[in-house]
Protein backbone atom coordinates (compact mmCIF):
# COMPACT_ATOMS: atom_id res chain seq x y z
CA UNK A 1 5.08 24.54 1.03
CA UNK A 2 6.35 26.73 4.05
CA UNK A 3 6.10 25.79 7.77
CA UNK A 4 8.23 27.50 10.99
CA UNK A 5 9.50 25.41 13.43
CA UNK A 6 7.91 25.05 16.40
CA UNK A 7 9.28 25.29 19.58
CA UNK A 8 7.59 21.63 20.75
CA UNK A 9 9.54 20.01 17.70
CA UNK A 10 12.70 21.12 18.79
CA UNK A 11 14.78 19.48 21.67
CA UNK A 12 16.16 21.05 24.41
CA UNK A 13 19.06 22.66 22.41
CA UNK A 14 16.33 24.18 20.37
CA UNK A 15 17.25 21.62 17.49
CA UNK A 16 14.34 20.33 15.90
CA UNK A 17 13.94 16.56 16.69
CA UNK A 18 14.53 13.80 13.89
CA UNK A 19 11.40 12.12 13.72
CA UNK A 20 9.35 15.78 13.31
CA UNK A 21 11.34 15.65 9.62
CA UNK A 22 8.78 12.68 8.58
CA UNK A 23 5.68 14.58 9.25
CA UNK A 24 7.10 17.14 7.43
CA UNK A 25 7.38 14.76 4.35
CA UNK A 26 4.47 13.66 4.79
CA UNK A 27 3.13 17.34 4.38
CA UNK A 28 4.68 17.37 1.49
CA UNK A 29 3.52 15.15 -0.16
CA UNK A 30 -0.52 15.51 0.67
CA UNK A 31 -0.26 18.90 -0.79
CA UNK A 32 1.63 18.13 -3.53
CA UNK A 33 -1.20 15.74 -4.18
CA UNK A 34 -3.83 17.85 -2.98
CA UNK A 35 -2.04 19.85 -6.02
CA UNK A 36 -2.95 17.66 -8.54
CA UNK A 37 -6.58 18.56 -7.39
CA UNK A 38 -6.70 14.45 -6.20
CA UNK A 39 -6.79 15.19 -2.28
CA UNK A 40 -5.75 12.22 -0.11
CA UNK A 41 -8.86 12.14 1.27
CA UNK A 42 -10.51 11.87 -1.98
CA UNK A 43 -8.26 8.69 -2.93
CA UNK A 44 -9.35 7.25 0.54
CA UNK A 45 -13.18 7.51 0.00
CA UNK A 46 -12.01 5.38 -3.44
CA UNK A 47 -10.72 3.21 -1.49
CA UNK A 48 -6.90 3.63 -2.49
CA UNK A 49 -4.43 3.50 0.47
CA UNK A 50 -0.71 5.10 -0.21
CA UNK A 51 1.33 3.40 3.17
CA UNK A 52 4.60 4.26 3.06
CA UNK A 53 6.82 1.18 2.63
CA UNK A 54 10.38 2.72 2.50
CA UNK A 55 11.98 5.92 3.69
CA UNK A 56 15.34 7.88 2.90
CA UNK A 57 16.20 10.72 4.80
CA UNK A 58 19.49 12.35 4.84
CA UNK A 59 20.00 14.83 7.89
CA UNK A 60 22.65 17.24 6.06
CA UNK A 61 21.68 20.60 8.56
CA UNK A 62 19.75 20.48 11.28
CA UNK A 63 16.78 23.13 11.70
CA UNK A 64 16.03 25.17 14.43
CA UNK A 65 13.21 26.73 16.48
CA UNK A 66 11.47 29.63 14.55
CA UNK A 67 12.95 28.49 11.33
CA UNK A 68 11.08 28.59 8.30
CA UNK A 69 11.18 25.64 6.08
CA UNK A 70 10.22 25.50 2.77
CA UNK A 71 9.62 21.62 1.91
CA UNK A 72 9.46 20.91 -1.63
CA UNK A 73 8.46 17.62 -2.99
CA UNK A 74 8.51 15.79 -6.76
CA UNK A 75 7.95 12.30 -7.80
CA UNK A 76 11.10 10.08 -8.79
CA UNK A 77 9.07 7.53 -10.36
CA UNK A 78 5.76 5.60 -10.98
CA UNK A 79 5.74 1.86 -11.27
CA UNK A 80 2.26 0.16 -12.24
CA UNK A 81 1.63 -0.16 -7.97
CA UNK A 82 3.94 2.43 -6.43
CA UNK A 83 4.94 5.60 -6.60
CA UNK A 84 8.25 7.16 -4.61
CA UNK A 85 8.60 10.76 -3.97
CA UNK A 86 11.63 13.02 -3.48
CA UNK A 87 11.90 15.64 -1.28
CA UNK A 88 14.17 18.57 -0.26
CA UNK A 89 14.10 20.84 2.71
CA UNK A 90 15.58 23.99 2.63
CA UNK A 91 15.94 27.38 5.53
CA UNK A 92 13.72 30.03 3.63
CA UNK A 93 16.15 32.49 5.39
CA UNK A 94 19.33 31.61 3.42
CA UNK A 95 18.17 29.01 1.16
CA UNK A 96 20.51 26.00 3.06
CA UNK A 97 19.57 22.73 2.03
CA UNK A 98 18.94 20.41 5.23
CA UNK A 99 17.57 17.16 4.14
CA UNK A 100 16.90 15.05 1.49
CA UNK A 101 15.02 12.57 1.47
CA UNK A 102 12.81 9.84 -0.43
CA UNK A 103 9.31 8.03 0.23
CA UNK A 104 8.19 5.03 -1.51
CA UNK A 105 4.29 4.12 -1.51
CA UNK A 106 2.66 0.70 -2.24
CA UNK A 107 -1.15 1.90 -3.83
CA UNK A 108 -3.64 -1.25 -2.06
CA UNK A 109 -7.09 -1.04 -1.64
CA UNK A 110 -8.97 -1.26 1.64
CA UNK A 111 -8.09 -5.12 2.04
CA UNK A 112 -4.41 -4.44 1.64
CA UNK A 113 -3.90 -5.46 -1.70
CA UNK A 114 -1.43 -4.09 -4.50
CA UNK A 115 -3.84 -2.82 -6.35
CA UNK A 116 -2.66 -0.18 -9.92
CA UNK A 117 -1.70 3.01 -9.34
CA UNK A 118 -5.67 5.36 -10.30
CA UNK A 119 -5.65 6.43 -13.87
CA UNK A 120 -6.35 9.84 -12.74
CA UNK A 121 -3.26 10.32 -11.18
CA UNK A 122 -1.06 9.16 -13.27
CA UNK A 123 -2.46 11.40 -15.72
CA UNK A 124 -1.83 14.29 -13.56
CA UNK A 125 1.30 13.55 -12.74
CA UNK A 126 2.03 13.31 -16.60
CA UNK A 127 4.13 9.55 -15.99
């Protein structure tokens, strides 16, 4: 997926702020979902929660204001309760890699609980 930087993510130097990078991921990732044709919202209504219960994120280049990203996301691996995704985002303009970075999701139901990851997606996701 593409975005441009915005000026309000940037910092006074017109360097986009660290934290903004996590949204992006998290961007990522619903579409890449949302992909799949399994929106987040649709795993949600199932009651299946994805919280985020590790993070990765290597700062290689930082991004500027007007930039355009592209953010590209994969999964490293399922596990019978969690998946982690991998990420990469790149300057559309040259193709410079800026960050990596890596997400790993517990799947628990509306109580909290480790609960399998859905049959449907793992079946999308070919795993």
């Amino acid at each position: 997926m593409e975005i441009r930087v915005t000026y309000a993510e940037t910092d006074a130097m017109g360097i986009v702020y660290y934290a903004n990078y996590l949204r992006w991921l998290e961007m990522g990732r619903t579409e890449f979902i949302r992909d799949l044709g399994i929106p987040y919202k649709k795993l949600e209504e199932e009651g299946i929660y994805l919280p985020v219960s590790e993070v990765l994120c290597k700062y290689l280049v930082a991004a500027k204001y007007d930039d355009i990203l592209i953010i590209e996301t994969s999964v490293d691996f399922i596990r019978r309760a969690s998946i982690q995704f991998a990420y990469r985002i790149l300057r559309k303009e040259d193709g410079t890699e800026l960050v990596t970075a890596k997400t790993l999701h517990a799947f628990v139901d509306r109580e909290g609980k480790i609960v399998r990851i859905p049959q449907l997606l793992k079946e999308r996701l070919k795993f």
